[in-house]
PDB file of N, CA and C in Angstrom:
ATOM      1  N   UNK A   1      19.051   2.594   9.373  1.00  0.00           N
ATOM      2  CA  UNK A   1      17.688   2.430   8.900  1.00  0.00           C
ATOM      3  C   UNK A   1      17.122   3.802   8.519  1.00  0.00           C
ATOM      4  N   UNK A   2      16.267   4.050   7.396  1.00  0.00           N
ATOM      5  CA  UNK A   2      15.590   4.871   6.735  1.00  0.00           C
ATOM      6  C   UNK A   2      14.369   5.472   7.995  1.00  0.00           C
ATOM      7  N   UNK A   3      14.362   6.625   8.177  1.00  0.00           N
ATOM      8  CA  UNK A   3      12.843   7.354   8.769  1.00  0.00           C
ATOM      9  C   UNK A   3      12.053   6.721   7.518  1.00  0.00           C
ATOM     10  N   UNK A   4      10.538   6.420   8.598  1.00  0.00           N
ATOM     11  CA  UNK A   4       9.511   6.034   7.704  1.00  0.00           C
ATOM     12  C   UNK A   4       9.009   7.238   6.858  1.00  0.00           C
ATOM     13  N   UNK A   5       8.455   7.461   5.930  1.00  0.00           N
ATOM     14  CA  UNK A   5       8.013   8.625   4.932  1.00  0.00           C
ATOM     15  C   UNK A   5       6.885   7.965   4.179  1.00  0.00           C
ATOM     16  N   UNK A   6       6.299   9.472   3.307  1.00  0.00           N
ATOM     17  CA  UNK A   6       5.139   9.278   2.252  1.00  0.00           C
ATOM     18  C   UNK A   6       5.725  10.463   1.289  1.00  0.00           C
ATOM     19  N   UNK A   7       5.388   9.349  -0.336  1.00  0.00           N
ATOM     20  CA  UNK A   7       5.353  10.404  -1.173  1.00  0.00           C
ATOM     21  C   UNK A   7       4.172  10.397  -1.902  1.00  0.00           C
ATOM     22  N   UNK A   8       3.742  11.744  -2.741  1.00  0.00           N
ATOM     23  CA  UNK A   8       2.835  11.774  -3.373  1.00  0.00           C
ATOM     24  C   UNK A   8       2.761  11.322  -4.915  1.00  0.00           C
ATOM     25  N   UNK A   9       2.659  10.218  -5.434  1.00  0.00           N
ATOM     26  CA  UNK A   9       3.354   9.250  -6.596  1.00  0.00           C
ATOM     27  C   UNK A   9       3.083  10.525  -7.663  1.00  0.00           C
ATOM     28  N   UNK A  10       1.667  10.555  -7.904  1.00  0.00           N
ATOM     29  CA  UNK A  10       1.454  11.061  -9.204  1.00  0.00           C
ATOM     30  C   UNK A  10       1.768  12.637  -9.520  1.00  0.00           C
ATOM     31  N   UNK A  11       2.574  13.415  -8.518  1.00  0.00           N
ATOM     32  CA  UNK A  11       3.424  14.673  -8.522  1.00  0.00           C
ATOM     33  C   UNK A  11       4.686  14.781  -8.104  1.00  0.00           C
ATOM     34  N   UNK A  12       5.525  13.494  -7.762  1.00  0.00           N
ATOM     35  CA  UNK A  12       6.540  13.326  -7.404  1.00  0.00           C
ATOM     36  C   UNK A  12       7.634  13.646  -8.770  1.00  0.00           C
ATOM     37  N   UNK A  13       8.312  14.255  -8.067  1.00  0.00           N
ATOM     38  CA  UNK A  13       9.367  14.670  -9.110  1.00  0.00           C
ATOM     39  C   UNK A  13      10.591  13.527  -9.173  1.00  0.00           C
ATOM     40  N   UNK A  14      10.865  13.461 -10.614  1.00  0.00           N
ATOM     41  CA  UNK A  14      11.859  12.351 -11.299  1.00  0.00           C
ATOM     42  C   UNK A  14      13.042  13.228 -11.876  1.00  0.00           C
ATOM     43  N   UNK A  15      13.701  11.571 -12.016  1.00  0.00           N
ATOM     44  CA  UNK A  15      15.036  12.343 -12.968  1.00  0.00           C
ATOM     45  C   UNK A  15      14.864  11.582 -13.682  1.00  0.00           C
ATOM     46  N   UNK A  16      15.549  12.064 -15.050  1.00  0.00           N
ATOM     47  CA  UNK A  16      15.382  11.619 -16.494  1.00  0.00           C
ATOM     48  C   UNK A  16      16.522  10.304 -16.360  1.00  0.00           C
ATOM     49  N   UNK A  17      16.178   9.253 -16.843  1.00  0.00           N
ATOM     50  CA  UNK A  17      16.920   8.159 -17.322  1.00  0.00           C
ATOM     51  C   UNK A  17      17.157   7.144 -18.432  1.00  0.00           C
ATOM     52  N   UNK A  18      17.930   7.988 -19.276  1.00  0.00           N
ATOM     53  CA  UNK A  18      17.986   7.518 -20.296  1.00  0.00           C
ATOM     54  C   UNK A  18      18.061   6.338 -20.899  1.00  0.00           C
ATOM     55  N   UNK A  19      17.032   5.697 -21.718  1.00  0.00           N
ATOM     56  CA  UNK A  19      17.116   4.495 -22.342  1.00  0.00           C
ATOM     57  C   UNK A  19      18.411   4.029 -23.191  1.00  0.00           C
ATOM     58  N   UNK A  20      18.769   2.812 -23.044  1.00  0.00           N
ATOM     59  CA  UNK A  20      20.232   2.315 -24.117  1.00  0.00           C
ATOM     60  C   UNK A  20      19.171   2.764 -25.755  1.00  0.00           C
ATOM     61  N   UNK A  21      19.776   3.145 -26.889  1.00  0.00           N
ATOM     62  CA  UNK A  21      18.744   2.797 -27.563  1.00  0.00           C
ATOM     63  C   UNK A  21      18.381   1.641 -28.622  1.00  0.00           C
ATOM     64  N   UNK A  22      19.607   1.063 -28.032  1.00  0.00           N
ATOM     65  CA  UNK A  22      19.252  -0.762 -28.636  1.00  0.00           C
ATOM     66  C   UNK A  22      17.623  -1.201 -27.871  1.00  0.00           C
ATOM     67  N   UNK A  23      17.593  -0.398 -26.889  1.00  0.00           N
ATOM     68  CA  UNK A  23      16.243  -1.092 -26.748  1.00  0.00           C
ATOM     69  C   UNK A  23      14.787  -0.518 -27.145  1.00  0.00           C
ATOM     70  N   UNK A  24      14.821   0.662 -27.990  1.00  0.00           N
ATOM     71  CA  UNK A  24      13.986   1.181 -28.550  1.00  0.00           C
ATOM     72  C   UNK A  24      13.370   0.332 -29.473  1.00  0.00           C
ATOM     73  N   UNK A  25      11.859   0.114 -30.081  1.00  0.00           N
ATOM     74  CA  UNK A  25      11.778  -0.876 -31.293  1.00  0.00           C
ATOM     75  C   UNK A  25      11.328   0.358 -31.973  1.00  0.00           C
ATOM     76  N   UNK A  26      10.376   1.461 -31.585  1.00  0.00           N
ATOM     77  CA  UNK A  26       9.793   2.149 -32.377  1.00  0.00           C
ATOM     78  C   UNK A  26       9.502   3.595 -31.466  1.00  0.00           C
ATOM     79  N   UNK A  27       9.346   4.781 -32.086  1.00  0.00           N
ATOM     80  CA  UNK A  27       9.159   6.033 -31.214  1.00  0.00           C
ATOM     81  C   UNK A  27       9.769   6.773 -30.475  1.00  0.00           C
ATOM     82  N   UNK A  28       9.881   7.570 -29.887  1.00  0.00           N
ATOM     83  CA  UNK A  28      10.782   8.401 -29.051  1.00  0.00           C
ATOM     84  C   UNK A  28      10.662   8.000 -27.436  1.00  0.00           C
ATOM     85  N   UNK A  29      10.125   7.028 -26.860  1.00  0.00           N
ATOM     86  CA  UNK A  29       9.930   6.975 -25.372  1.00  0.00           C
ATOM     87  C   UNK A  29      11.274   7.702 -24.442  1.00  0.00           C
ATOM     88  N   UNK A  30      10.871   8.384 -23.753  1.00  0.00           N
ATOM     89  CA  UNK A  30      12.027   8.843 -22.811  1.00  0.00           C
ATOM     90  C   UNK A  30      10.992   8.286 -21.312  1.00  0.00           C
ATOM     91  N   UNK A  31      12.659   7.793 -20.518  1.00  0.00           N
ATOM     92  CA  UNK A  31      12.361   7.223 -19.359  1.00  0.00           C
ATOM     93  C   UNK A  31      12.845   8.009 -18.015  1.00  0.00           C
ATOM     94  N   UNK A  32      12.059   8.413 -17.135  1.00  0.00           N
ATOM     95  CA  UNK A  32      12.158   9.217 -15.778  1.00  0.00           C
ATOM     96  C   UNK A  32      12.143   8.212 -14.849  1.00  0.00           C
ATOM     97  N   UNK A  33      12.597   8.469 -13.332  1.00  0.00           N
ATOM     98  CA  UNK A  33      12.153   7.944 -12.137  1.00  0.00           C
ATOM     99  C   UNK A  33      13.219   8.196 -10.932  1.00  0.00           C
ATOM    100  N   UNK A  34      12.378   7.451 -10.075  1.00  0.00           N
ATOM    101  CA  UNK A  34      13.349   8.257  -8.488  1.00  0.00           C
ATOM    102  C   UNK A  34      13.629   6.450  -7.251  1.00  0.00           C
ATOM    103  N   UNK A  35      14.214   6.557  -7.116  1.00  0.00           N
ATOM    104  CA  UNK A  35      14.501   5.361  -6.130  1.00  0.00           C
ATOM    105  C   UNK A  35      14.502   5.873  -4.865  1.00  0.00           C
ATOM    106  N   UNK A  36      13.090   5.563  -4.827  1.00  0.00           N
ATOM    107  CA  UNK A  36      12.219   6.343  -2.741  1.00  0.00           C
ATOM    108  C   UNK A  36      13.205   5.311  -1.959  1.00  0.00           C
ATOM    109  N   UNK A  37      13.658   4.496  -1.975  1.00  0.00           N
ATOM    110  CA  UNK A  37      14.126   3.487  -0.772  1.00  0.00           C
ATOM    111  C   UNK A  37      15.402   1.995  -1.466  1.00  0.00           C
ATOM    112  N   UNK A  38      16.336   2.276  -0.997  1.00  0.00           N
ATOM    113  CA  UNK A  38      17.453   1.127  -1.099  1.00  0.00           C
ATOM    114  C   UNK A  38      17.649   0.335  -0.291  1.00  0.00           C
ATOM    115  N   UNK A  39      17.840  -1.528  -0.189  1.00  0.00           N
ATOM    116  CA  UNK A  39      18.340  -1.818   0.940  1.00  0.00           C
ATOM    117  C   UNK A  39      19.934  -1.511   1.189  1.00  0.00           C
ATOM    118  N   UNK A  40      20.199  -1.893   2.765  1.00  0.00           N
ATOM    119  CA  UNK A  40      21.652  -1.547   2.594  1.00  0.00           C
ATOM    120  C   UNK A  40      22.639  -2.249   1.259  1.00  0.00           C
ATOM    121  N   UNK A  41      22.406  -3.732   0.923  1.00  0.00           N
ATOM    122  CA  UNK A  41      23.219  -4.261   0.557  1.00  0.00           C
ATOM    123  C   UNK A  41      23.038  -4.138  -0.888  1.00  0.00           C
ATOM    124  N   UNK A  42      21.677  -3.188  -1.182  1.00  0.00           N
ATOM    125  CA  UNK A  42      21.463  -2.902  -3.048  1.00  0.00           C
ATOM    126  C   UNK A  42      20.729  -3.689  -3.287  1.00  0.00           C
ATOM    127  N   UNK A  43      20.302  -4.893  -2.771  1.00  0.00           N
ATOM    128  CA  UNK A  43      19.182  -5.943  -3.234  1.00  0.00           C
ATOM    129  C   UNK A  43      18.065  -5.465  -3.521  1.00  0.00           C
ATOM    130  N   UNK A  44      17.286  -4.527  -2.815  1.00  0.00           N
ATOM    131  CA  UNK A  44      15.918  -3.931  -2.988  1.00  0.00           C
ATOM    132  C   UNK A  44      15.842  -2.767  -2.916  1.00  0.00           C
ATOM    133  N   UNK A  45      14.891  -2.470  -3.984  1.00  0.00           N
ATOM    134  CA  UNK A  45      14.744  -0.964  -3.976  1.00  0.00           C
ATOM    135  C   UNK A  45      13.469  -1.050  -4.254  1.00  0.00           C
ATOM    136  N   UNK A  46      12.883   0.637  -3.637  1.00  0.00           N
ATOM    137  CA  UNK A  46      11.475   0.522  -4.204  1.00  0.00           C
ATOM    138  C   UNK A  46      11.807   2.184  -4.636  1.00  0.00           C
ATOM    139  N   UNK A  47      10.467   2.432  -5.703  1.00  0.00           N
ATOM    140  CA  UNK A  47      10.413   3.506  -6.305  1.00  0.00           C
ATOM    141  C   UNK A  47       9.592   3.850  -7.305  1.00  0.00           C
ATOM    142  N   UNK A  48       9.706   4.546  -8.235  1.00  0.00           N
ATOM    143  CA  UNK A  48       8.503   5.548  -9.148  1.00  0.00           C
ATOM    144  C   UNK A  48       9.186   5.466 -10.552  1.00  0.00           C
ATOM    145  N   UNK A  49       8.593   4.928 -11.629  1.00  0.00           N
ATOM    146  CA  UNK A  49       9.123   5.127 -12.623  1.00  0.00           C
ATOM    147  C   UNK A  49       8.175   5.368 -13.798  1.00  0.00           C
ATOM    148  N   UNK A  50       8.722   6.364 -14.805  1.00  0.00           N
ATOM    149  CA  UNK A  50       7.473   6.877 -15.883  1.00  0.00           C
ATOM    150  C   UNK A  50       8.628   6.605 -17.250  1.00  0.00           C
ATOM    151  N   UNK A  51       7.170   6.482 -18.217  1.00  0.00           N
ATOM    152  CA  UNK A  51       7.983   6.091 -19.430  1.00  0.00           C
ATOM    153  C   UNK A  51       6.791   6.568 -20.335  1.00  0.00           C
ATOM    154  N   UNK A  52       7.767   7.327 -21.585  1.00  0.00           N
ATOM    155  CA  UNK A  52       6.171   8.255 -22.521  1.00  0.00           C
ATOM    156  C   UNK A  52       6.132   7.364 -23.488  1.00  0.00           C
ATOM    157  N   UNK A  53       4.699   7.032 -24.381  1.00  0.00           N
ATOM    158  CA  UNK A  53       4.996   6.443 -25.566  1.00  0.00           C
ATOM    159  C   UNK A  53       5.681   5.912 -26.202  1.00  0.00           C
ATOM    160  N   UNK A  54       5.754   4.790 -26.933  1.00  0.00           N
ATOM    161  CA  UNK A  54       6.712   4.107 -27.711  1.00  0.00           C
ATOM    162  C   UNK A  54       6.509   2.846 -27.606  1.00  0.00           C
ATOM    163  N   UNK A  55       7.714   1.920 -28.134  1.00  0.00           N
ATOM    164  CA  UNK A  55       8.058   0.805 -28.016  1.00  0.00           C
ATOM    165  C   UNK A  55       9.317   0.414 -27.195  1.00  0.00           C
ATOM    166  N   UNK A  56       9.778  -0.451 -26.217  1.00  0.00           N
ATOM    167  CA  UNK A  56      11.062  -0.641 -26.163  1.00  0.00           C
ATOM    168  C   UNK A  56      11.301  -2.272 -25.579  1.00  0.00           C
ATOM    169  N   UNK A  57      12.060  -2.705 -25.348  1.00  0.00           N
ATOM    170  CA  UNK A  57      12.667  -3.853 -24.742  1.00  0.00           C
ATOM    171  C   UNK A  57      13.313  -3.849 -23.600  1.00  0.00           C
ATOM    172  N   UNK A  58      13.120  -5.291 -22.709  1.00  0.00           N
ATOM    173  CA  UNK A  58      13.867  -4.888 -21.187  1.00  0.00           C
ATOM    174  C   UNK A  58      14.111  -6.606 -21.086  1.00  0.00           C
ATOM    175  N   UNK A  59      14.927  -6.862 -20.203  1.00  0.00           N
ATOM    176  CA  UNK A  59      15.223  -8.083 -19.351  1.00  0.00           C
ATOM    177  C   UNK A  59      15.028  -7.854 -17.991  1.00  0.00           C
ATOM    178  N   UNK A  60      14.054  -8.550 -17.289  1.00  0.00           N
ATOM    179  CA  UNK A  60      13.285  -7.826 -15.821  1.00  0.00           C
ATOM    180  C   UNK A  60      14.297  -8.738 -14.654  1.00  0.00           C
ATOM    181  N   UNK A  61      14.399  -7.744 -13.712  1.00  0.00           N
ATOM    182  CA  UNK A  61      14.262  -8.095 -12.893  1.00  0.00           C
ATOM    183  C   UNK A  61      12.908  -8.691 -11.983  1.00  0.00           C
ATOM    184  N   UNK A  62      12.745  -9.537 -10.678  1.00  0.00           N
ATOM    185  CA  UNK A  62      11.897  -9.716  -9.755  1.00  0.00           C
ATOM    186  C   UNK A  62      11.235  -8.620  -9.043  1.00  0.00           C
ATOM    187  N   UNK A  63      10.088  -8.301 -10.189  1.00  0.00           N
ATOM    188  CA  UNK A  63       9.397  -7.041  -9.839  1.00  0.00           C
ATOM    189  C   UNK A  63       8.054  -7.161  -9.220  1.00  0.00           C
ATOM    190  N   UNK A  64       7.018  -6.190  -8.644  1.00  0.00           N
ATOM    191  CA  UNK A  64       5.834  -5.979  -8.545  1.00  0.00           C
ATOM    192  C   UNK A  64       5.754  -4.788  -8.602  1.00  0.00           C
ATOM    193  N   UNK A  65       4.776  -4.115  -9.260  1.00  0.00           N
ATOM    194  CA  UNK A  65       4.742  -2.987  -9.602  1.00  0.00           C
ATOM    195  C   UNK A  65       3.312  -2.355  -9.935  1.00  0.00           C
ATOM    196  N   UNK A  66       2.432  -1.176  -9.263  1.00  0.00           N
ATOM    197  CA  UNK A  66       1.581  -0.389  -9.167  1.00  0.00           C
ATOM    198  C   UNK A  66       1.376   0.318 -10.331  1.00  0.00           C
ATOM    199  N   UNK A  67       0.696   0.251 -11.675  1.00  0.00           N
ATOM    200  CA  UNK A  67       0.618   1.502 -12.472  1.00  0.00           C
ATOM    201  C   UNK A  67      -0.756   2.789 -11.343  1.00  0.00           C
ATOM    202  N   UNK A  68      -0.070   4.032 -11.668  1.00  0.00           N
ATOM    203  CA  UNK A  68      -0.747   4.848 -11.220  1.00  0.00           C
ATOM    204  C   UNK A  68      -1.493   5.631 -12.245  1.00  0.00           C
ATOM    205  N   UNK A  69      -0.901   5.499 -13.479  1.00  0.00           N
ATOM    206  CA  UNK A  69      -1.135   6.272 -14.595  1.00  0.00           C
ATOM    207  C   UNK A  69      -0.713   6.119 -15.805  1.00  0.00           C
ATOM    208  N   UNK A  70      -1.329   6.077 -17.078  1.00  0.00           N
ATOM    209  CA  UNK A  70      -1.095   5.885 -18.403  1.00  0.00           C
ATOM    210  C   UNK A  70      -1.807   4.590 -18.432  1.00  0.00           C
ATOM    211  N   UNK A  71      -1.303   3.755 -19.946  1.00  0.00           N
ATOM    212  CA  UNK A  71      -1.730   2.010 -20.249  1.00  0.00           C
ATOM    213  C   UNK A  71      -0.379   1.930 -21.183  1.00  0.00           C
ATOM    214  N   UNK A  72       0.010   0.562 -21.082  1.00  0.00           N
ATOM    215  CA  UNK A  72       1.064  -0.155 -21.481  1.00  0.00           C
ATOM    216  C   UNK A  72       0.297  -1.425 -21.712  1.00  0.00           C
ATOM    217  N   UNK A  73       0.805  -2.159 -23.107  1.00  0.00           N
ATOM    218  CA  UNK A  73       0.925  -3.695 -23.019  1.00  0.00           C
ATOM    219  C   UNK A  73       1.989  -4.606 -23.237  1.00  0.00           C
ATOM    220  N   UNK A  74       2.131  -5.326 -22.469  1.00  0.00           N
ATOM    221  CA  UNK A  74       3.737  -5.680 -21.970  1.00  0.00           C
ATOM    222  C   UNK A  74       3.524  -7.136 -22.170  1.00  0.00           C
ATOM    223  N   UNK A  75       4.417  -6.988 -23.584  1.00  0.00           N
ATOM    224  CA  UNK A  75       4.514  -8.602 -23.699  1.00  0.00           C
ATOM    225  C   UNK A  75       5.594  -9.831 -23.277  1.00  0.00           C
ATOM    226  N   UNK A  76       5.622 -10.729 -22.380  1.00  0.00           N
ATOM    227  CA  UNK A  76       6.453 -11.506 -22.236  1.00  0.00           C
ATOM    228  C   UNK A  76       7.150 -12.698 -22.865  1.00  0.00           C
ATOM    229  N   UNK A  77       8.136 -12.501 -23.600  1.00  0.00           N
ATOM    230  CA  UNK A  77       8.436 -14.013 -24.370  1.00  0.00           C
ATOM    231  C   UNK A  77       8.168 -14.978 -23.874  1.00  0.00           C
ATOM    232  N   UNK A  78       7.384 -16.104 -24.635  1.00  0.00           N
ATOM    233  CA  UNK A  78       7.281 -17.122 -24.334  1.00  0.00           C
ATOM    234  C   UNK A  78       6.213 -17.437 -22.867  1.00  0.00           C
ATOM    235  N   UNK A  79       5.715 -16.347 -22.319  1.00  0.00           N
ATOM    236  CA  UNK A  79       4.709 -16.383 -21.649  1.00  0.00           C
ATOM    237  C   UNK A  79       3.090 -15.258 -22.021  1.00  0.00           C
ATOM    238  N   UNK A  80       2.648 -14.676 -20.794  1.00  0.00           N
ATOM    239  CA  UNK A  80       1.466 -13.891 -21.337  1.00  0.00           C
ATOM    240  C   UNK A  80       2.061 -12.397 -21.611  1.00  0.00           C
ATOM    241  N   UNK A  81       0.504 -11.819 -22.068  1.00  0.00           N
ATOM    242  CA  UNK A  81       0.547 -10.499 -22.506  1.00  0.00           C
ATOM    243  C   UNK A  81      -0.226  -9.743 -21.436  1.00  0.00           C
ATOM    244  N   UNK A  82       0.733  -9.095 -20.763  1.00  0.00           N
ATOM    245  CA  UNK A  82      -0.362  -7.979 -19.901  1.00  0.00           C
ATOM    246  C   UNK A  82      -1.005  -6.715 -20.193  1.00  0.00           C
ATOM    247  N   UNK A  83      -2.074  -6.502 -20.055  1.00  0.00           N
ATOM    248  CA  UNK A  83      -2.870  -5.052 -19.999  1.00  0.00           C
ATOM    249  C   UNK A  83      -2.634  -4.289 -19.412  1.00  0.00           C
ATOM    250  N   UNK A  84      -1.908  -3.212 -18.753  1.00  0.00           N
ATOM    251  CA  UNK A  84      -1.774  -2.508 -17.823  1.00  0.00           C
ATOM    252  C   UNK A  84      -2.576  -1.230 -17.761  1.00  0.00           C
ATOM    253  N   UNK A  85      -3.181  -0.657 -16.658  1.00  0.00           N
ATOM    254  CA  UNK A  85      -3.423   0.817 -16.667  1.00  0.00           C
ATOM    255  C   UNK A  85      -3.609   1.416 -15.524  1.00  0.00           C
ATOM    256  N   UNK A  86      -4.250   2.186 -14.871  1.00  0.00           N
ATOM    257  CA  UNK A  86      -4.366   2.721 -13.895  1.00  0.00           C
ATOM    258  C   UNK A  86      -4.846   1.298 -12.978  1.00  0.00           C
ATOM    259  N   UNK A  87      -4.560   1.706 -11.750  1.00  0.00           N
ATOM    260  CA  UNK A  87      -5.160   0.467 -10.426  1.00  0.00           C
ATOM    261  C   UNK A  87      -4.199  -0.772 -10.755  1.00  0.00           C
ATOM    262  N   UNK A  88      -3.679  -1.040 -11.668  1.00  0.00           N
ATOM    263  CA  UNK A  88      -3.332  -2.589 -12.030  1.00  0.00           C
ATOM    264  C   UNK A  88      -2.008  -2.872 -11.469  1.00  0.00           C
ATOM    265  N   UNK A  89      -1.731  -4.255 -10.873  1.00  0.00           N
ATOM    266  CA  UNK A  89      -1.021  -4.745 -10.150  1.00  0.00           C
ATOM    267  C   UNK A  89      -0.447  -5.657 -10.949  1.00  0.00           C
ATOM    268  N   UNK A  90       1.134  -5.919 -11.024  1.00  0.00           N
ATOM    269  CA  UNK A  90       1.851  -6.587 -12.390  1.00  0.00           C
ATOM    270  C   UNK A  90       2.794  -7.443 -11.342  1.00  0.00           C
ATOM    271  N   UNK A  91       3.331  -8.558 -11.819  1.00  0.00           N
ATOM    272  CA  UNK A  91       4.607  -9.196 -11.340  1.00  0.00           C
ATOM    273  C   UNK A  91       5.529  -9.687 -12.704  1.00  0.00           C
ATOM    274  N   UNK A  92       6.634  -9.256 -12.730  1.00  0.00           N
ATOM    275  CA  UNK A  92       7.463  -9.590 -13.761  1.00  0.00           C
ATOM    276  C   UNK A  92       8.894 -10.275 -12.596  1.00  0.00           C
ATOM    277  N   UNK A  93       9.119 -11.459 -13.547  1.00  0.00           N
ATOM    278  CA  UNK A  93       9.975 -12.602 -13.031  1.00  0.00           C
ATOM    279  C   UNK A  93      11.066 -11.753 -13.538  1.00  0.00           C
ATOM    280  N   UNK A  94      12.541 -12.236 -12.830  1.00  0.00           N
ATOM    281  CA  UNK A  94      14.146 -12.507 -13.293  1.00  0.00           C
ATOM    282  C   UNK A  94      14.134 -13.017 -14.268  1.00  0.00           C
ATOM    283  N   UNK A  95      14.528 -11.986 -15.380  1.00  0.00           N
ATOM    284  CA  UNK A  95      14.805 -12.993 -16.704  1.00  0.00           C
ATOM    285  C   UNK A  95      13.735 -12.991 -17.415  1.00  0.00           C
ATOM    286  N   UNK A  96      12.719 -12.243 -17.325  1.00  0.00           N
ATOM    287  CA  UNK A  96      11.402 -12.176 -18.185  1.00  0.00           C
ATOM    288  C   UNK A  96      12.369 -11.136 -19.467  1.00  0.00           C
ATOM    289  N   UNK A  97      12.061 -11.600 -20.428  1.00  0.00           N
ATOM    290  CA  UNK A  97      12.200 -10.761 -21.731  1.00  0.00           C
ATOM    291  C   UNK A  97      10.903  -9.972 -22.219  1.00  0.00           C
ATOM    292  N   UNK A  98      11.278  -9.078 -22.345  1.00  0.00           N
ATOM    293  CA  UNK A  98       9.518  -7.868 -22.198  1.00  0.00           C
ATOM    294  C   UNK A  98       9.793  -7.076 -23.276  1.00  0.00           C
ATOM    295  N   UNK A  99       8.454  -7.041 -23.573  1.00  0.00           N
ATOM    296  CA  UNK A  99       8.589  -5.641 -25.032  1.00  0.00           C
ATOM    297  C   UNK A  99       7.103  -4.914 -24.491  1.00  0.00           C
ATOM    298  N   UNK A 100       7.560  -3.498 -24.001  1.00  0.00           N
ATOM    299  CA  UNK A 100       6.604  -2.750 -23.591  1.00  0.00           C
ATOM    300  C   UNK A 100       5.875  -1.997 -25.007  1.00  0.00           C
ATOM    301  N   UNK A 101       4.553  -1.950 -24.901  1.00  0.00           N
ATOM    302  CA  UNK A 101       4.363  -0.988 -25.709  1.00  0.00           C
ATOM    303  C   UNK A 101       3.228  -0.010 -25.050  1.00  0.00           C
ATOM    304  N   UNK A 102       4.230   1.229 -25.093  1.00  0.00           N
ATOM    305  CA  UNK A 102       3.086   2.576 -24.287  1.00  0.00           C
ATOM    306  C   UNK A 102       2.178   2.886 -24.826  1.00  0.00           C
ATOM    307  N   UNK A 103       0.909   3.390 -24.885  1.00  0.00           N
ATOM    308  CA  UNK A 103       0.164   3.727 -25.333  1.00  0.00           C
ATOM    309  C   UNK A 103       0.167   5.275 -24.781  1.00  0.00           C
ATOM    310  N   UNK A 104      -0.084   5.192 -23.420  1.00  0.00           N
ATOM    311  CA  UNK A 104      -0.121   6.723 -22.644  1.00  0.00           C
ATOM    312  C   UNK A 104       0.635   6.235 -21.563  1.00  0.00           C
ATOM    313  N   UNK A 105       1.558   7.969 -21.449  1.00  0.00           N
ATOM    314  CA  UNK A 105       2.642   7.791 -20.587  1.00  0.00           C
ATOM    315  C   UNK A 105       2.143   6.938 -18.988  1.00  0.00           C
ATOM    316  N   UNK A 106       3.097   6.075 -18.869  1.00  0.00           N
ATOM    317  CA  UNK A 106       2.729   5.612 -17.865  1.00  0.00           C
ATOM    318  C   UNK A 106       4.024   5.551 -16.578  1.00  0.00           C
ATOM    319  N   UNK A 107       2.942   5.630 -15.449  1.00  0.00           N
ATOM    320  CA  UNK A 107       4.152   6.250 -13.898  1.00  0.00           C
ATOM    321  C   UNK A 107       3.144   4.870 -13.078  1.00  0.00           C
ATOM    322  N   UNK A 108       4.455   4.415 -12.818  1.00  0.00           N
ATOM    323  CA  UNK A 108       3.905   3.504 -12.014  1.00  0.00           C
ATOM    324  C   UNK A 108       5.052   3.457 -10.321  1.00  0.00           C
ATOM    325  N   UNK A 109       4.766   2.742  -9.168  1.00  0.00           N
ATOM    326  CA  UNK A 109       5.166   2.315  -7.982  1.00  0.00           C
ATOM    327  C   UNK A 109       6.164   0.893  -8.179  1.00  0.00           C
ATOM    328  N   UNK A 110       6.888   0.750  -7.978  1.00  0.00           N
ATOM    329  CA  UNK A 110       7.708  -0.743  -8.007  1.00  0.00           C
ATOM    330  C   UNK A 110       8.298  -0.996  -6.478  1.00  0.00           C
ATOM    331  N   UNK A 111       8.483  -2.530  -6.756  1.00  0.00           N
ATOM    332  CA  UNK A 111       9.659  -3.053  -5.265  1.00  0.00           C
ATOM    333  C   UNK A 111      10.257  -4.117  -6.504  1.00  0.00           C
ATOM    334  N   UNK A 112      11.241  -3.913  -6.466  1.00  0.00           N
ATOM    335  CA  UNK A 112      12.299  -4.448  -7.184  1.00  0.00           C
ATOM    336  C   UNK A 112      13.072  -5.709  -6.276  1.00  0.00           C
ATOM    337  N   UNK A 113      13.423  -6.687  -6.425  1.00  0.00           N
ATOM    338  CA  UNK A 113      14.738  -7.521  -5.861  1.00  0.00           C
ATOM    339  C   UNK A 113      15.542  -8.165  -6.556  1.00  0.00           C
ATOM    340  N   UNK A 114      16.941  -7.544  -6.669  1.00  0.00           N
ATOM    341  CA  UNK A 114      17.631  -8.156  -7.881  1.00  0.00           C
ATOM    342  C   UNK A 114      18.374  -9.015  -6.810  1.00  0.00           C
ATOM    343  N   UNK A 115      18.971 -10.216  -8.511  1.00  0.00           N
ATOM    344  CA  UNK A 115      19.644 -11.225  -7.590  1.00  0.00           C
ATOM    345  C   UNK A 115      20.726 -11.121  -7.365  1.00  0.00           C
TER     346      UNK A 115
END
């Protein structure tokens, strides 16, 4: 088991993680982040992830996720369109098809559970 800890989100240092760029639609977005916590078996993770401007595409995992900073609007096929920005609290399903579009870089908190 992990010692309990605190990080400080919005100065926490990332590593760069590069986007495929089939999933780019438009712009240069480059993607950072850090995985604060794994379970043993890889199912859950929680962590910090930032993404600058642009357009791109994703297939989600079973997320909830904290923006701390920037605005994004994140559209879901075949379901709604979210607003995101500072304070805002998101849930994206398994299998959601998403097309983010950044407006200002945004760093947000996640707990992830893949299946």
């Amino acid at each position: 088991m992990t010692d309990s800890f605190a990080v400080h989100i919005p100065t926490a240092d990332l590593e760069p993680d590069p986007l495929d760029p089939a999933q780019i639609v438009s712009g240069t977005p480059e993607v950072s982040g850090r995985v604060l916590w794994e379970s043993p078996d890889g199912r859950q993770l929680r962590g910090i992830w930032q993404i600058t401007p642009g357009v791109v595409t994703d297939v989600e995992a079973d997320e909830l996720f904290v923006v701390l900073s920037g605005r994004a609007t994140v559209e879901v096929d075949g379901g709604p369109t979210l607003e995101v920005g500072p304070g805002d609290c998101a849930v994206l399903r398994a299998g959601d098809h998403t097309t983010w579009t950044v407006h200002e870089t945004l760093r947000k908190a996640y707990a992830i559970t893949l299946a």
